[in-house]
C-alpha atoms as a PDB file:
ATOM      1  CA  UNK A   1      83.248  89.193  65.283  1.00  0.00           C
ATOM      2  CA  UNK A   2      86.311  87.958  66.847  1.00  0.00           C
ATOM      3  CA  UNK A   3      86.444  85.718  69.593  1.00  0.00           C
ATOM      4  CA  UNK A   4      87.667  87.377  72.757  1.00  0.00           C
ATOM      5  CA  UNK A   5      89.696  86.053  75.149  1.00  0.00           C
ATOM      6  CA  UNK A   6      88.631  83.585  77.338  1.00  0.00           C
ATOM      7  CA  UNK A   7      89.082  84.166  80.881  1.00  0.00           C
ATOM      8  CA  UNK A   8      90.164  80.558  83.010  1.00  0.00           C
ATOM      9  CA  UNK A   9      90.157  81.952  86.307  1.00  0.00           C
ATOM     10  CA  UNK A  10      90.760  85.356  87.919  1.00  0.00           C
ATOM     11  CA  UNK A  11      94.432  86.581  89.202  1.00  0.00           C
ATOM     12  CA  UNK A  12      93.382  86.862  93.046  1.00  0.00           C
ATOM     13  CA  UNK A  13      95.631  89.897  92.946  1.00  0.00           C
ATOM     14  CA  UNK A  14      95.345  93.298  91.626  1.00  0.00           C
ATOM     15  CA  UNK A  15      97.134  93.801  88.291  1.00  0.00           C
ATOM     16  CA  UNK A  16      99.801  95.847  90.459  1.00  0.00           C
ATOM     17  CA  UNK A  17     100.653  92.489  92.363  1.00  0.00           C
ATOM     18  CA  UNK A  18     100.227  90.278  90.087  1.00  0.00           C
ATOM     19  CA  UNK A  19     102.977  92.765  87.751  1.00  0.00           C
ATOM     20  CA  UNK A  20     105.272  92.719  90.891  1.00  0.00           C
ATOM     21  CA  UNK A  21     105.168  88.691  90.818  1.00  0.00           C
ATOM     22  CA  UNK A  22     106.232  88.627  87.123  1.00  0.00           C
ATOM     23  CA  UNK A  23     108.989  91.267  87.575  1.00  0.00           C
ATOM     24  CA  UNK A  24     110.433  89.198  90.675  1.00  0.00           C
ATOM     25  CA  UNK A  25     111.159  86.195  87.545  1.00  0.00           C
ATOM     26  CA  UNK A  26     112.916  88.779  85.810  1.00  0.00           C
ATOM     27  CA  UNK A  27     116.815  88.028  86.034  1.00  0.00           C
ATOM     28  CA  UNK A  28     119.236  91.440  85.348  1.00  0.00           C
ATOM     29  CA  UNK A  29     121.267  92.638  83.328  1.00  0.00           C
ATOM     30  CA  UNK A  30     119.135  93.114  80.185  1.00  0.00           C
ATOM     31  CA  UNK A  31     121.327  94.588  77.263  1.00  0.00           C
ATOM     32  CA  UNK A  32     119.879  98.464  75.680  1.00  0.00           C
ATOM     33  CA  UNK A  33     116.968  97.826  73.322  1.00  0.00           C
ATOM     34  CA  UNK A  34     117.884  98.107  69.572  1.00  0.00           C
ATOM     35  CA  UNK A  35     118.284 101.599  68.022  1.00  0.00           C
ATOM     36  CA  UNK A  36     114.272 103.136  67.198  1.00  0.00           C
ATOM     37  CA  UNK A  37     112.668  99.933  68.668  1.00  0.00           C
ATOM     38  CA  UNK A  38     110.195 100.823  71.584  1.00  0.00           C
ATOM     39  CA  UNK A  39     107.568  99.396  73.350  1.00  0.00           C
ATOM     40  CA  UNK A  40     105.084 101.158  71.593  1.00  0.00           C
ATOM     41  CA  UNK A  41     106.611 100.470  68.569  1.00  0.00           C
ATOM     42  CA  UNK A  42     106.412  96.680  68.842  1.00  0.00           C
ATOM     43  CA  UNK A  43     102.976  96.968  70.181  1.00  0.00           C
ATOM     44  CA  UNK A  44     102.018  98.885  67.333  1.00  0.00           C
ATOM     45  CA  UNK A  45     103.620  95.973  64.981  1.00  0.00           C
ATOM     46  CA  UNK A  46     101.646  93.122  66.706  1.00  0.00           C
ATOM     47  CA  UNK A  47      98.130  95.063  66.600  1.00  0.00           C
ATOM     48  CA  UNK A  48      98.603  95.996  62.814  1.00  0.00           C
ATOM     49  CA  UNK A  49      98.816  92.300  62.600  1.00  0.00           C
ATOM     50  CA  UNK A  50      95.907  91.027  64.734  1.00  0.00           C
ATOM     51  CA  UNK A  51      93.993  93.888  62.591  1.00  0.00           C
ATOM     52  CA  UNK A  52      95.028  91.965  59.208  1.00  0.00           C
ATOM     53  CA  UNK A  53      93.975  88.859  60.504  1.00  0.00           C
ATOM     54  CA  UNK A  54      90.745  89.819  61.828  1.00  0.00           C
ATOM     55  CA  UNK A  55      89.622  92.023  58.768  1.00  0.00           C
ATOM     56  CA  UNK A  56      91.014  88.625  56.517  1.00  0.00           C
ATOM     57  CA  UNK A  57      89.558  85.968  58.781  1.00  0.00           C
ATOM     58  CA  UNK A  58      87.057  84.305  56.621  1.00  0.00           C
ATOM     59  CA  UNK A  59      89.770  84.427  53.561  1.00  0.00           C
ATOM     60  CA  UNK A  60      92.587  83.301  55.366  1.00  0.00           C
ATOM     61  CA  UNK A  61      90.416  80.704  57.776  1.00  0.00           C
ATOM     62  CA  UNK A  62      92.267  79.834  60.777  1.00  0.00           C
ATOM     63  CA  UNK A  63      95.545  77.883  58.905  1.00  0.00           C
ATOM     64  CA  UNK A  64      96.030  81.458  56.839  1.00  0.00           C
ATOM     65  CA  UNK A  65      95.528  83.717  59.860  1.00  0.00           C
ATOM     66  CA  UNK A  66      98.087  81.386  62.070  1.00  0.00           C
ATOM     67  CA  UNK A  67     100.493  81.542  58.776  1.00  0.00           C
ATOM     68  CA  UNK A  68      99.786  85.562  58.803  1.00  0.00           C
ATOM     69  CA  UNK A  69     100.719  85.526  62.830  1.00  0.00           C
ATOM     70  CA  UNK A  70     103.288  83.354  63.280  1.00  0.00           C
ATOM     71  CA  UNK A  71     106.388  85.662  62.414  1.00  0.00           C
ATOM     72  CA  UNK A  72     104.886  88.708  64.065  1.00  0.00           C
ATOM     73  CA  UNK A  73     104.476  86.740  67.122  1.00  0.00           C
ATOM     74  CA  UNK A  74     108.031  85.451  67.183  1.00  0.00           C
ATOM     75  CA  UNK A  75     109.340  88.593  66.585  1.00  0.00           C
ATOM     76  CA  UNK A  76     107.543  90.294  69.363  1.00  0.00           C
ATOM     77  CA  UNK A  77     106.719  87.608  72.347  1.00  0.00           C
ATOM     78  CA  UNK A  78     110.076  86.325  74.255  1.00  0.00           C
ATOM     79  CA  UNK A  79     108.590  83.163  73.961  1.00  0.00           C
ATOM     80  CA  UNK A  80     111.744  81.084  75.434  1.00  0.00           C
ATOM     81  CA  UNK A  81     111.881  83.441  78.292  1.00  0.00           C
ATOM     82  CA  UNK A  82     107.678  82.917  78.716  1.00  0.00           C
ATOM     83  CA  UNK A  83     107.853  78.890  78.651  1.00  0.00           C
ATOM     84  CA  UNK A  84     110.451  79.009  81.593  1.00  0.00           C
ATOM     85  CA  UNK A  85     108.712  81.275  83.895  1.00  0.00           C
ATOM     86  CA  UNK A  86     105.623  79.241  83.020  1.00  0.00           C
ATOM     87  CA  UNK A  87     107.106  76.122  84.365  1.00  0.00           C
ATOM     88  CA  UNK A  88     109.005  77.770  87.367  1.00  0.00           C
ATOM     89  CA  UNK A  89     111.033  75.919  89.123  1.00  0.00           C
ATOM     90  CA  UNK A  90     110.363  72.483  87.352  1.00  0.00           C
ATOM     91  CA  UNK A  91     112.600  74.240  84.146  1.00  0.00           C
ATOM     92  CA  UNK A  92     115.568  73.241  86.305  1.00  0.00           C
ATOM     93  CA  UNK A  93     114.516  69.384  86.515  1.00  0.00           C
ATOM     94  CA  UNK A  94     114.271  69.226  82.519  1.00  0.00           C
ATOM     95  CA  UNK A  95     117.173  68.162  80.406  1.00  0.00           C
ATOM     96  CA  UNK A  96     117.994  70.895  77.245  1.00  0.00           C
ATOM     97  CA  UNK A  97     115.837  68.959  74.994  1.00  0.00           C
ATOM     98  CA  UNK A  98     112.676  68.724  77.242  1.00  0.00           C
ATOM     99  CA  UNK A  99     113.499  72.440  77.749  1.00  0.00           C
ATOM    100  CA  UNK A 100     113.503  73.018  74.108  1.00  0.00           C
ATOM    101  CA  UNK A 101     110.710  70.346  73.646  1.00  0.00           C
ATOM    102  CA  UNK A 102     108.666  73.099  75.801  1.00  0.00           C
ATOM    103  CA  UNK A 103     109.580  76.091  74.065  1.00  0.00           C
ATOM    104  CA  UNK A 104     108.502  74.610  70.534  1.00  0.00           C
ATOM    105  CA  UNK A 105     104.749  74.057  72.415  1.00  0.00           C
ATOM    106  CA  UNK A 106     104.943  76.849  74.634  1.00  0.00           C
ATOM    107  CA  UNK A 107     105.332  79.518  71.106  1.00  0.00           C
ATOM    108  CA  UNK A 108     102.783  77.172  68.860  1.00  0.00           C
ATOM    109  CA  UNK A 109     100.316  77.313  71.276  1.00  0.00           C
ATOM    110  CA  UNK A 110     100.360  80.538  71.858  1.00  0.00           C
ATOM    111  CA  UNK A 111     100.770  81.917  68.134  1.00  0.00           C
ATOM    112  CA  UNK A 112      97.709  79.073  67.429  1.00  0.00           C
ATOM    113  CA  UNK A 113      95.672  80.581  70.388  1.00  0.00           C
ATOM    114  CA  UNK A 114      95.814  83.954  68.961  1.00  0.00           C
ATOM    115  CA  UNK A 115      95.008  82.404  65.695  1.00  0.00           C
ATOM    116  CA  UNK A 116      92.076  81.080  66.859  1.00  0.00           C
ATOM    117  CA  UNK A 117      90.526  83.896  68.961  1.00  0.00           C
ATOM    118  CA  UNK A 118      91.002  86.891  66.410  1.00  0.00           C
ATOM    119  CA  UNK A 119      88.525  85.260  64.121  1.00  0.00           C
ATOM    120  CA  UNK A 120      86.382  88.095  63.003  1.00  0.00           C
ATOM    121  CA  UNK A 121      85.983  91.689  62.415  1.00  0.00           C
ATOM    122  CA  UNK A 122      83.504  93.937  63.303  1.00  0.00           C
ATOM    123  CA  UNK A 123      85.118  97.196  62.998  1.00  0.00           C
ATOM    124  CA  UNK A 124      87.402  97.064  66.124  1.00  0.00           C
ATOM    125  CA  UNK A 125      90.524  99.332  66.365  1.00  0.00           C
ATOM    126  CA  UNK A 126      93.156  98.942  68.541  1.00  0.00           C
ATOM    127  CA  UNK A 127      94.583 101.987  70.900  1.00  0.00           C
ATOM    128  CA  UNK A 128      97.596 102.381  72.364  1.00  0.00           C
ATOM    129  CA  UNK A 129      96.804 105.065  75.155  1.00  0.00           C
ATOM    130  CA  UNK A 130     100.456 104.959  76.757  1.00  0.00           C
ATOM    131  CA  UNK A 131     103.010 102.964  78.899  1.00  0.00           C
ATOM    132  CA  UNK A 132     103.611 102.720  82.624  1.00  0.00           C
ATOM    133  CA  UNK A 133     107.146 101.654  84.090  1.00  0.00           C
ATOM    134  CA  UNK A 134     107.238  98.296  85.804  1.00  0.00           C
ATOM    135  CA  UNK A 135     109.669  96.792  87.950  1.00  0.00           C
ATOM    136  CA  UNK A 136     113.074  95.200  87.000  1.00  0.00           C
ATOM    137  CA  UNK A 137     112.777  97.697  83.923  1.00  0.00           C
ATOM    138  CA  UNK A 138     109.942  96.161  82.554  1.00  0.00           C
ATOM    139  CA  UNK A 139     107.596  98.161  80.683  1.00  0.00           C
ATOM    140  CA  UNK A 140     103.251  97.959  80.722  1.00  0.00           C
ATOM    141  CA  UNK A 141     101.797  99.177  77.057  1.00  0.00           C
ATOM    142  CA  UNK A 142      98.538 100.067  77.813  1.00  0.00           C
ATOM    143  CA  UNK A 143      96.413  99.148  75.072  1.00  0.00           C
ATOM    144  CA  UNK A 144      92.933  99.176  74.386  1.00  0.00           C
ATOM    145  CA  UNK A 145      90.626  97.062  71.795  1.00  0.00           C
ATOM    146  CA  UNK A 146      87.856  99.556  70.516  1.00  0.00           C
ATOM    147  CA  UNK A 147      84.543  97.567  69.348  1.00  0.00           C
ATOM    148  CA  UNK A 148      82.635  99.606  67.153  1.00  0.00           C
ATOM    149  CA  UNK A 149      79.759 100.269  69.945  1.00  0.00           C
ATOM    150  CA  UNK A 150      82.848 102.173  71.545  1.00  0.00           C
ATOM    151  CA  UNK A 151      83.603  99.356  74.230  1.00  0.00           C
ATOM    152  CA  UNK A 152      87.099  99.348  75.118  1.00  0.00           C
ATOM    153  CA  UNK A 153      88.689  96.036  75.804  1.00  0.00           C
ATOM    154  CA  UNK A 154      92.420  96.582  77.889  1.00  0.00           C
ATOM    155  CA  UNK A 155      94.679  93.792  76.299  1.00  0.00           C
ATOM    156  CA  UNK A 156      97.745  95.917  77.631  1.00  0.00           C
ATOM    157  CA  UNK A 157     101.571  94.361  76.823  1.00  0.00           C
ATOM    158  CA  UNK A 158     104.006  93.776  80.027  1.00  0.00           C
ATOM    159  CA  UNK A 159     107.463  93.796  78.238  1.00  0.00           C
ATOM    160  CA  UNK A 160     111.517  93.801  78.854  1.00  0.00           C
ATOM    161  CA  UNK A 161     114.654  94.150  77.052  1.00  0.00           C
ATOM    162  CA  UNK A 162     116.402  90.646  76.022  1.00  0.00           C
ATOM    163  CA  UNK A 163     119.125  90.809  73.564  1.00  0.00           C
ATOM    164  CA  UNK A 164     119.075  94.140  72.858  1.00  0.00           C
ATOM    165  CA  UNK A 165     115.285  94.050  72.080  1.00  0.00           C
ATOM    166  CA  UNK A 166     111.743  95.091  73.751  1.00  0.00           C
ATOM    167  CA  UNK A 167     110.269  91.638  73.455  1.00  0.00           C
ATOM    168  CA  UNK A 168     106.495  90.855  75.115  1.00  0.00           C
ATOM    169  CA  UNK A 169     106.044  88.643  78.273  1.00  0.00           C
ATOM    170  CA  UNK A 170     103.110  88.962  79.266  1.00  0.00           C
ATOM    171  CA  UNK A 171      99.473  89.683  78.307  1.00  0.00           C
ATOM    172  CA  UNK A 172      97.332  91.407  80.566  1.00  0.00           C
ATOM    173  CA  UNK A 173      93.043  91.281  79.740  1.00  0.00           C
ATOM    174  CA  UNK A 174      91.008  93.744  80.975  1.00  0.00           C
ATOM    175  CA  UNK A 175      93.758  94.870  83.025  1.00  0.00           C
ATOM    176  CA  UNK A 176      93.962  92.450  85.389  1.00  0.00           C
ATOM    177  CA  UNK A 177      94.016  88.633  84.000  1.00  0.00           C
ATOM    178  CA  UNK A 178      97.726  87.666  83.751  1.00  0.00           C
ATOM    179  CA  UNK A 179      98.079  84.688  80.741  1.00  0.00           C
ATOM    180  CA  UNK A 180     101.444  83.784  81.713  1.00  0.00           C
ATOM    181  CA  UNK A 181      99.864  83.337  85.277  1.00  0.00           C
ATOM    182  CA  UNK A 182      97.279  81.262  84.141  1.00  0.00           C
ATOM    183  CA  UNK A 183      99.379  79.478  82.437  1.00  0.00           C
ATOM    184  CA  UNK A 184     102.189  78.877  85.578  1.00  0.00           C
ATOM    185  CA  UNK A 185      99.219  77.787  87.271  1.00  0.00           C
ATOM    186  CA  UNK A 186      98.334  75.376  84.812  1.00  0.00           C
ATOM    187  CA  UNK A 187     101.339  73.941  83.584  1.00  0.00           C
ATOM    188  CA  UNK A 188     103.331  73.588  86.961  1.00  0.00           C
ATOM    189  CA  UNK A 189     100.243  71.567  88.563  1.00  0.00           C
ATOM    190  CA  UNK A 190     100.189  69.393  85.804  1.00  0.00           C
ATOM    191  CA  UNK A 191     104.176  68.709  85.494  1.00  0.00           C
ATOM    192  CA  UNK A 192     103.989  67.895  89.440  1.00  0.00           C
ATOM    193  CA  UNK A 193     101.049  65.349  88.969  1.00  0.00           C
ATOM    194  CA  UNK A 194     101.774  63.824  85.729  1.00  0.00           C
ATOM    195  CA  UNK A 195     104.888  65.069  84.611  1.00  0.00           C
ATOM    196  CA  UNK A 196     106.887  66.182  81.211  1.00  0.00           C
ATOM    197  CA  UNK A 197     105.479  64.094  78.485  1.00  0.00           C
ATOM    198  CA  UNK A 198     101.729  64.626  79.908  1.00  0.00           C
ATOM    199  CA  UNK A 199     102.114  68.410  79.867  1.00  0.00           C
ATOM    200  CA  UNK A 200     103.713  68.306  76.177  1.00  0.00           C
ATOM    201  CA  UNK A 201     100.741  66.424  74.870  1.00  0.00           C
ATOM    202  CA  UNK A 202      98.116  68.537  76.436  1.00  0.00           C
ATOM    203  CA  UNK A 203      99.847  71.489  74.562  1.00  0.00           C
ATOM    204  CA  UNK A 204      99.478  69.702  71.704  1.00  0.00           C
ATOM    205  CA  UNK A 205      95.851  68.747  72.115  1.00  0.00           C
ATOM    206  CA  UNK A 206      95.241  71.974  72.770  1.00  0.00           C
ATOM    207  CA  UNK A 207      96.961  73.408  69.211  1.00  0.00           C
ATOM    208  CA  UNK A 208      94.982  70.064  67.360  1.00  0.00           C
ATOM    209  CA  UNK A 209      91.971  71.087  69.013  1.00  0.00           C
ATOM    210  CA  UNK A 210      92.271  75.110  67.320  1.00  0.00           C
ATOM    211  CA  UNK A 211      93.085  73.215  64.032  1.00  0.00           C
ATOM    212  CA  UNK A 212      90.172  71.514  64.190  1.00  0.00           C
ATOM    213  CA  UNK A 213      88.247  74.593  64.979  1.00  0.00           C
ATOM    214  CA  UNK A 214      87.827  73.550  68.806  1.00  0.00           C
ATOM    215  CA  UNK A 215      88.344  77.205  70.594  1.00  0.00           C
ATOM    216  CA  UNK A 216      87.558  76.454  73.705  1.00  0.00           C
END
C-alpha cells in the first residue's frame, strides 16, 4: 500500500480561506494556457504517473520511482513560482543564487517526497470529479484517490497559467491541508531563526533522509 500523506498540522482555515490566501500571492497578468492543455489534462498526466509508480514500486524501489517522477513533476508543478511563495517575503532578502539555491531544494524535495509516499499499490484509482474556479484565475481540480475498499482520499490540484501553461501550485489533502502552507509555515520560521544556509540543509536532510528510506 502506498504511504499517504502525512498531515504536519491542520490549516486553521477552511479550504475556501486558506485558497483565498494563496490566490492573494498570485501576481497578474498570466499569459493564455497552451493550445489543448487544461487543468484536467495535466492532472490527468501527473495521476497516470503516480499510478505507474505505485503499481511499479517494489521494481523500481524508491531511486526508480523518483527517476519515473521527476519529469512529470517538473512539467506539471510551477516549482520556481512554489519556492518563492514558500519563503514570502524573505525571497526578497536572497541574492539570485540563494534564490536559485532554493528552487533546486524546493523541486527535489518535493519530486523525492512524492517518491517516497506513493510506495505501494493496492488497487487505488485516481478520479478526477471536476474543477472549481479560484481567485486570480486560478483553477481547483478536484481529485479523488479511490482505495479499493471504495475510500476516497481528496488530493485536489490548485493551479494557474505561467508562461502560457496550467502549471500546479498547490496540493490540497483531504480538501483542506494546504502543502505549500505548511511549508510557508515551516520554511519562513526557520529562515527568520537560523537563516539561508540552515533552511537549505534541512531540505537536504530531508531528501537524504527519503533516500535512505526515512519517510517520516
Amino acid at each position: 500500500m502506498m504511504t499517504i500523506f502525512k498531515s504536519r498540522g491542520a490549516i486553521p482555515a477552511a479550504l475556501a480561506a486558506a485558497l483565498t490566501l494563496a490566490a492573494g500571492l498570485f501576481w497578474p497578468g498570466a499569459p493564455t494556457a497552451a493550445a489543448g492543455e487544461t487543468p484536467r489534462s495535466v492532472a490527468e498526466q501527473l495521476d497516470a504517473a503516480l499510478l505507474e509508480a505505485m503499481r511499479n514500486a517494489e521494481t523500481l524501489g524508491y531511486e526508480g520511482r523518483y527517476e519515473l517522477l521527476a519529469p512529470v513533476l517538473e512539467d506539471s508543478f510551477d516549482f520556481p513560482f512554489m519556492a518563492r511563495v514558500s519563503i514570502g517575503r524573505y525571497w526578497r532578502k536572497m541574492d539570485e543564487v540563494q534564490q536559485a539555491q532554493l528552487v533546486e531544494s524546493f523541486a527535489r524535495l518535493s519530486i523525492a517526497t512524492f517518491a517516497a509516499r506513493f510506495d505501494g499499490y493496492g488497487g487505488e484509482t485516481f478520479q478526477i470529479l471536476g474543477q472549481e474556479e479560484g481567485l486570480h484565475g486560478t483553477i481547483l481540480v478536484v481529485n479523488h484517490l479511490i482505495k479499493s475498499d471504495g475510500e476516497a482520499i481528496a488530493i485536489n490540484y490548485l493551479m494557474r497559467q505561467t508562461e502560457g501553461r496550467w502549471r500546479i501550485v498547490d496540493v490540497f489533502l483531504k480538501a483542506k491541508y494546504s502543502e505549500l502552507a505548511i511549508k510557508r509555515s515551516e520554511y519562513t520560521s526557520v529562515y527568520k531563526r537560523d537563516g539561508f544556509a540552515r533552511l537549505i540543509e534541512i531540505m537536504e536532510a530531508k531528501i537524504a533522509g527519503f533516500s535512505d528510506g526515512d519517510a517520516s
